[in-house]
N, C-alpha and C. Protein backbone atom coordinates (compact mmCIF):
# COMPACT_ATOMS: atom_id res chain seq x y z
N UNK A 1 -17.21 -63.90 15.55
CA UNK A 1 -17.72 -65.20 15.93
C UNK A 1 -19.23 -65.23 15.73
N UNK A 2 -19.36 -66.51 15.49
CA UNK A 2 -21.07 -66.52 15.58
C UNK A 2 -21.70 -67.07 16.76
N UNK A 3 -21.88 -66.27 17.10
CA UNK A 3 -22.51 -66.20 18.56
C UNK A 3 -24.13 -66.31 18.91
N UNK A 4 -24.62 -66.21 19.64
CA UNK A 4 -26.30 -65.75 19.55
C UNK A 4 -27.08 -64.44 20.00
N UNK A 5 -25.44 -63.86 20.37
CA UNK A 5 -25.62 -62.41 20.73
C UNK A 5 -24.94 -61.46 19.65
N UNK A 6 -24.46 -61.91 18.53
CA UNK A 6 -23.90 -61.43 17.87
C UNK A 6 -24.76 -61.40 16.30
N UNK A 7 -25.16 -62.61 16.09
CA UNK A 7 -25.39 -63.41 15.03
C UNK A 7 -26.65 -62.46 14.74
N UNK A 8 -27.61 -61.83 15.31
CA UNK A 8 -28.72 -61.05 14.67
C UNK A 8 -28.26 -59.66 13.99
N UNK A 9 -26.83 -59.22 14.58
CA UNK A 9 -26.60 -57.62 14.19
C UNK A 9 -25.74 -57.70 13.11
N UNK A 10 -25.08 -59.56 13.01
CA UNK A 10 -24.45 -59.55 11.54
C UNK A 10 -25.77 -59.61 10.56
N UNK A 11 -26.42 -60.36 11.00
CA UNK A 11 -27.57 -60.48 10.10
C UNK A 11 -28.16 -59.20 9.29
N UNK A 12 -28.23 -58.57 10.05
CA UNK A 12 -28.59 -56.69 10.04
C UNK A 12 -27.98 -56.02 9.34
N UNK A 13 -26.81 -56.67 9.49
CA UNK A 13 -25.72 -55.54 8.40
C UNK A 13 -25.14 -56.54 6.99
N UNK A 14 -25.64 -57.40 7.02
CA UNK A 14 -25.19 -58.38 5.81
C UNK A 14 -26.77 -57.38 5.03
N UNK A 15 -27.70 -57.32 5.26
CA UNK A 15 -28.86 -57.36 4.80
C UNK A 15 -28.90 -55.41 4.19
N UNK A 16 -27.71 -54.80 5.54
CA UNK A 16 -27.85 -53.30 4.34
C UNK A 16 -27.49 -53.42 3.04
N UNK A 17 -26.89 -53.86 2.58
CA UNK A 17 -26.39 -53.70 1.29
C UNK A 17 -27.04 -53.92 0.27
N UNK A 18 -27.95 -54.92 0.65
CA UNK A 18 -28.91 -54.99 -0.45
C UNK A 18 -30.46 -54.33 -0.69
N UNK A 19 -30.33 -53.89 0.74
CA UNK A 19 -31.62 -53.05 0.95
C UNK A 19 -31.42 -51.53 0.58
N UNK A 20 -29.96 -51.29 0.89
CA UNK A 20 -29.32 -49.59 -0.17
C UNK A 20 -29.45 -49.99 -1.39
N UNK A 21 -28.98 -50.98 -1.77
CA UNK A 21 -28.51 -51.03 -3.50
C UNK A 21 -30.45 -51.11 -4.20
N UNK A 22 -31.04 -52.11 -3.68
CA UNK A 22 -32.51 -52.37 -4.16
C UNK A 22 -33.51 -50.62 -4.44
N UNK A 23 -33.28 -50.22 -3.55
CA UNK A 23 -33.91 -48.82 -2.74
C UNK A 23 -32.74 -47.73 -3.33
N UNK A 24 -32.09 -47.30 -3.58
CA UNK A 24 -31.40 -46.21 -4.09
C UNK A 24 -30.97 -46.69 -5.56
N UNK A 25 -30.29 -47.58 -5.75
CA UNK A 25 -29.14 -47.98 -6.67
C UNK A 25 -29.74 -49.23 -7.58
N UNK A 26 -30.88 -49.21 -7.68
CA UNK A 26 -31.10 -50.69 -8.29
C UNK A 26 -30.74 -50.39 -9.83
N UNK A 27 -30.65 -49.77 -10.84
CA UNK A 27 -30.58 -49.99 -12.01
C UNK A 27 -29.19 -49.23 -12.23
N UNK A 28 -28.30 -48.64 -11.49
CA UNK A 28 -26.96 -48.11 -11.45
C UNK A 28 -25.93 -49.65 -11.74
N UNK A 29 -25.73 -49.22 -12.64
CA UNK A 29 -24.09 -50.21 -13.49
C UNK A 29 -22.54 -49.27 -13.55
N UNK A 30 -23.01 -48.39 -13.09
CA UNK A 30 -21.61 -47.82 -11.96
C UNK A 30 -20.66 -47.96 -11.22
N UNK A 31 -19.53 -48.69 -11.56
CA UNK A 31 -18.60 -49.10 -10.67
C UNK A 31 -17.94 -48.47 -9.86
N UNK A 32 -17.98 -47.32 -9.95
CA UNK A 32 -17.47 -46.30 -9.04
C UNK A 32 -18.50 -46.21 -8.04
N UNK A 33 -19.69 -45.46 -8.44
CA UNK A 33 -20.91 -45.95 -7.64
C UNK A 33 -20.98 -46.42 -6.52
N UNK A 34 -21.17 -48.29 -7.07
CA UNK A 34 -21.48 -48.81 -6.81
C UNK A 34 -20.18 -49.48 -5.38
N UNK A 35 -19.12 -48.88 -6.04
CA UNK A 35 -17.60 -49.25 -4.53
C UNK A 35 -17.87 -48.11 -3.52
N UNK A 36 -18.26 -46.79 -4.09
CA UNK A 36 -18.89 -45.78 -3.17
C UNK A 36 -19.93 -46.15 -1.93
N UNK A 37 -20.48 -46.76 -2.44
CA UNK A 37 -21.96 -47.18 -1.98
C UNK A 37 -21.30 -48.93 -0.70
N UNK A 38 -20.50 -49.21 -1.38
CA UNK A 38 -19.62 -50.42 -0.44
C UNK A 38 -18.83 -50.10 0.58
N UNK A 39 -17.95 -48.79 0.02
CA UNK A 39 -17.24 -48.42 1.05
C UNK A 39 -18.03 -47.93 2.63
N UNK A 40 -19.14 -47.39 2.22
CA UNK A 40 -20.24 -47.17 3.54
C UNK A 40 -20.85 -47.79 4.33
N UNK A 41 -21.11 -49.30 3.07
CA UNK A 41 -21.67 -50.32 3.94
C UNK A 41 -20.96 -50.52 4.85
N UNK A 42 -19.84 -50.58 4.71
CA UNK A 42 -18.72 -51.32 5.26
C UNK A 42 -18.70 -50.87 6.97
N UNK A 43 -18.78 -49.56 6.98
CA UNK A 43 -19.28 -48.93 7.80
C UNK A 43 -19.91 -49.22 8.98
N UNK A 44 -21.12 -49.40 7.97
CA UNK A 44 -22.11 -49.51 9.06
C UNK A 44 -22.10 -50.72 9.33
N UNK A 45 -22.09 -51.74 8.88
CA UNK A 45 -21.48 -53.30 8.70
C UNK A 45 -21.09 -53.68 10.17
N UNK A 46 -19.89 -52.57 10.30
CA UNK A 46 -18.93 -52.60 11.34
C UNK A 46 -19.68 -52.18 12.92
N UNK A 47 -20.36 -51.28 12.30
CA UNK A 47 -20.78 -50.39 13.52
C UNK A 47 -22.53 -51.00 13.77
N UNK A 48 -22.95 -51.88 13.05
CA UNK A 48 -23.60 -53.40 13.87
C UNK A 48 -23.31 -53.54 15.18
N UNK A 49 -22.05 -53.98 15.04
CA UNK A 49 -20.86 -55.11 16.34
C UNK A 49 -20.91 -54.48 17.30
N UNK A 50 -20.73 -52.98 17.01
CA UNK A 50 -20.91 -52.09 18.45
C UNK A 50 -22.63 -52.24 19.53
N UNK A 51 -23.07 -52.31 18.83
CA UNK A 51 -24.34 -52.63 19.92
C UNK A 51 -24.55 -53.90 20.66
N UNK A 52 -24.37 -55.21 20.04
CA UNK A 52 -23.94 -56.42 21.11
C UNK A 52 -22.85 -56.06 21.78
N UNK A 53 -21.87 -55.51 21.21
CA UNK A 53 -20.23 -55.15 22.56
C UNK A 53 -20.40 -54.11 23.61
N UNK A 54 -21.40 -53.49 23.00
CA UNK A 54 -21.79 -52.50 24.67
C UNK A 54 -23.02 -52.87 25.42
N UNK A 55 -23.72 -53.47 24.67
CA UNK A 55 -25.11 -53.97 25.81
C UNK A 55 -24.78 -55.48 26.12
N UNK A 56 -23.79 -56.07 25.57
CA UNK A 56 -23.64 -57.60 26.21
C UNK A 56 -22.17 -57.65 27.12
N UNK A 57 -21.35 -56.86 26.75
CA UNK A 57 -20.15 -56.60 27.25
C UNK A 57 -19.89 -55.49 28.10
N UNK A 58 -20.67 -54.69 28.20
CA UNK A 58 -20.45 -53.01 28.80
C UNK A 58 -19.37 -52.51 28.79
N UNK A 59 -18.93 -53.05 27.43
CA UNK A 59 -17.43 -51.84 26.93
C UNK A 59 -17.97 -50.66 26.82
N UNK A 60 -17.13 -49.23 26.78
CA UNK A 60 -17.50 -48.12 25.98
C UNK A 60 -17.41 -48.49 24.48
N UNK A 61 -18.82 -47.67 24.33
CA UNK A 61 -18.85 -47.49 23.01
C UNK A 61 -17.36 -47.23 22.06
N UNK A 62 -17.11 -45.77 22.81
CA UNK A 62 -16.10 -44.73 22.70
C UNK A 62 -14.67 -45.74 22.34
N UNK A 63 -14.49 -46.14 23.53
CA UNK A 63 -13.58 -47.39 23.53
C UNK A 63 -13.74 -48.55 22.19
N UNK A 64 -14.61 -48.62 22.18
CA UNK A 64 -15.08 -49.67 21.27
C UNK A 64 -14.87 -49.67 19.72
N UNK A 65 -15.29 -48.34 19.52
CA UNK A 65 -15.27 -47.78 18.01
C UNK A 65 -13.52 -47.03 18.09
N UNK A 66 -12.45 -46.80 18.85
CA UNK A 66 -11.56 -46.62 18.92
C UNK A 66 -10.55 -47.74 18.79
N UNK A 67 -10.76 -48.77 19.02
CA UNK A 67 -10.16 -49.92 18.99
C UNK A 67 -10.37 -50.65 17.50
N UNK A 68 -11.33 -50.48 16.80
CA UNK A 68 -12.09 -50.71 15.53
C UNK A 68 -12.07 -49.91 14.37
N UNK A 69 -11.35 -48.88 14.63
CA UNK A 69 -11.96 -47.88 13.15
C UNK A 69 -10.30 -48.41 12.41
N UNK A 70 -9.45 -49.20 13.19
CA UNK A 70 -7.98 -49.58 11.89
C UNK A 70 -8.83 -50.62 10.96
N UNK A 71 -9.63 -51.55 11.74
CA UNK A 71 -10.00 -52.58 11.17
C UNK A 71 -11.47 -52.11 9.91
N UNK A 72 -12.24 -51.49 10.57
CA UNK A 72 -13.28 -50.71 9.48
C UNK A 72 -12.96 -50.38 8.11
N UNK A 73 -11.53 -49.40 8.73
CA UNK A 73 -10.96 -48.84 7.20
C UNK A 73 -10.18 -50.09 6.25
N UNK A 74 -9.55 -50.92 7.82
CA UNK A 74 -9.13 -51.90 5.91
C UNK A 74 -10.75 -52.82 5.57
N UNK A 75 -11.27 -52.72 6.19
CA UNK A 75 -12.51 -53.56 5.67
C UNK A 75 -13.31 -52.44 4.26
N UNK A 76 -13.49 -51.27 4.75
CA UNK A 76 -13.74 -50.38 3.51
C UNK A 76 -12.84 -50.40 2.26
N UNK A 77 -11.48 -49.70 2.55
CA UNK A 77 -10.84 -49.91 1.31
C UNK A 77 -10.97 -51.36 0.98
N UNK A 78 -11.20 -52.41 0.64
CA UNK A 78 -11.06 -53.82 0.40
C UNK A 78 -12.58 -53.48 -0.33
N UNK A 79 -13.57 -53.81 0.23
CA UNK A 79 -14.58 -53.88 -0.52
C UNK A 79 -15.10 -52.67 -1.76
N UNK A 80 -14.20 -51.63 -1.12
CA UNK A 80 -14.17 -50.19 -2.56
C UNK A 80 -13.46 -51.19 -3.36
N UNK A 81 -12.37 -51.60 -2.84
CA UNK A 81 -11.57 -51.67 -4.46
C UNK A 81 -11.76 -53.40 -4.85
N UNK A 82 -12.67 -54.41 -4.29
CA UNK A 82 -13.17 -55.71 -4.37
C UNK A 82 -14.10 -55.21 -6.32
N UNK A 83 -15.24 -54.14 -4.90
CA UNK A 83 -16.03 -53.61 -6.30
C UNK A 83 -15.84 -53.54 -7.44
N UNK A 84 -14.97 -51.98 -7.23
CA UNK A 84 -14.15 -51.56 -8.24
C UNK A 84 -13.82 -52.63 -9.45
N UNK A 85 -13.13 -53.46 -9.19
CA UNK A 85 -12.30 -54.02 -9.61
C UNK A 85 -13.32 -55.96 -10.64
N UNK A 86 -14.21 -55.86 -9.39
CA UNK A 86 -14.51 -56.75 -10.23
C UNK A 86 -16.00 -56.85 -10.62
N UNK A 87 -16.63 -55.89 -10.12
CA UNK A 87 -18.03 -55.92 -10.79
C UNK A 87 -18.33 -55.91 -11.72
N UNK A 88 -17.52 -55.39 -13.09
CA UNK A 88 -17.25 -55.53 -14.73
C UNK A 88 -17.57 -56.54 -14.68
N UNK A 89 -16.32 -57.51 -14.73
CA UNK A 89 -16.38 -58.72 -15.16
C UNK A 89 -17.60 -59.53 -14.40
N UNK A 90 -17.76 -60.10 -13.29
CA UNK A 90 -19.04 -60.85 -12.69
C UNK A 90 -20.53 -60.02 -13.42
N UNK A 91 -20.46 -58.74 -13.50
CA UNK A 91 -21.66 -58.45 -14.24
C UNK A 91 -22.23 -59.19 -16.04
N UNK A 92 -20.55 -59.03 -16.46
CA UNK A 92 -20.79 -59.84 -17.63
C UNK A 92 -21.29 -60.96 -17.64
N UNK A 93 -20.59 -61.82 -16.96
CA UNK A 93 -20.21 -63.25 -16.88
C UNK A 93 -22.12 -63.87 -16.41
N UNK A 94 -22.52 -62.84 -15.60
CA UNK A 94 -24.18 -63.01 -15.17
C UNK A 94 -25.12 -62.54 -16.12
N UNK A 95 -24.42 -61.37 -16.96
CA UNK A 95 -25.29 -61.12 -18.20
C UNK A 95 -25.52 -62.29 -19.24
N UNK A 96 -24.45 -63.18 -19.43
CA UNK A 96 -24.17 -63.96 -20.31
C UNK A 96 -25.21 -65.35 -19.76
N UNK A 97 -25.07 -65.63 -18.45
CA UNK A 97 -25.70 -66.95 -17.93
C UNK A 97 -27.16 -66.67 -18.36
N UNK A 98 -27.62 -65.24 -18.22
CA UNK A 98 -28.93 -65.05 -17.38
C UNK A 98 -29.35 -65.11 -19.48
């Protein structure tokens, strides 16, 4: 949800991905790579959410990231194989516009 207790730590983790890829990965055309490098975001993405759910909610952490890591992993595999799968083509298709 977008919340106003929530909405800064999505912000935070929308913003790793491009701050890894800029800073490590900027000239990598690696699709393997580059789903490597997604599958982690994904990660940490996730593990954002945990700091509004324990300082606004006073769940356990423990609890927290236990209840979450089914949902993490399909959120990882998805964006590995999103990558994977289509960064070829959208890379072209932007080579061609640009």
């Amino acid at each position: 949800s977008i919340s106003i207790y929530y909405f800064p730590f999505m912000f935070l983790g929308w913003s790793i991905v491009p701050i890894v890829i800029n800073i490590f990965f900027k000239n990598n055309e690696n699709p393997i790579i580059l789903a490597i490098v997604g599958f982690g975001c994904s990660f940490i993405y996730c593990w954002m959410f945990a700091i509004p759910q324990v300082l606004f909610t006073e769940t356990s952490l423990i609890a927290y990231l236990a209840a979450d890591v089914l949902f993490e992993v399909i959120l990882a595999i998805s964006s590995f194989l999103t990558i994977l799968w289509l960064f070829k083509p959208c890379y072209n298709i932007m080579k061609k516009l640009n």
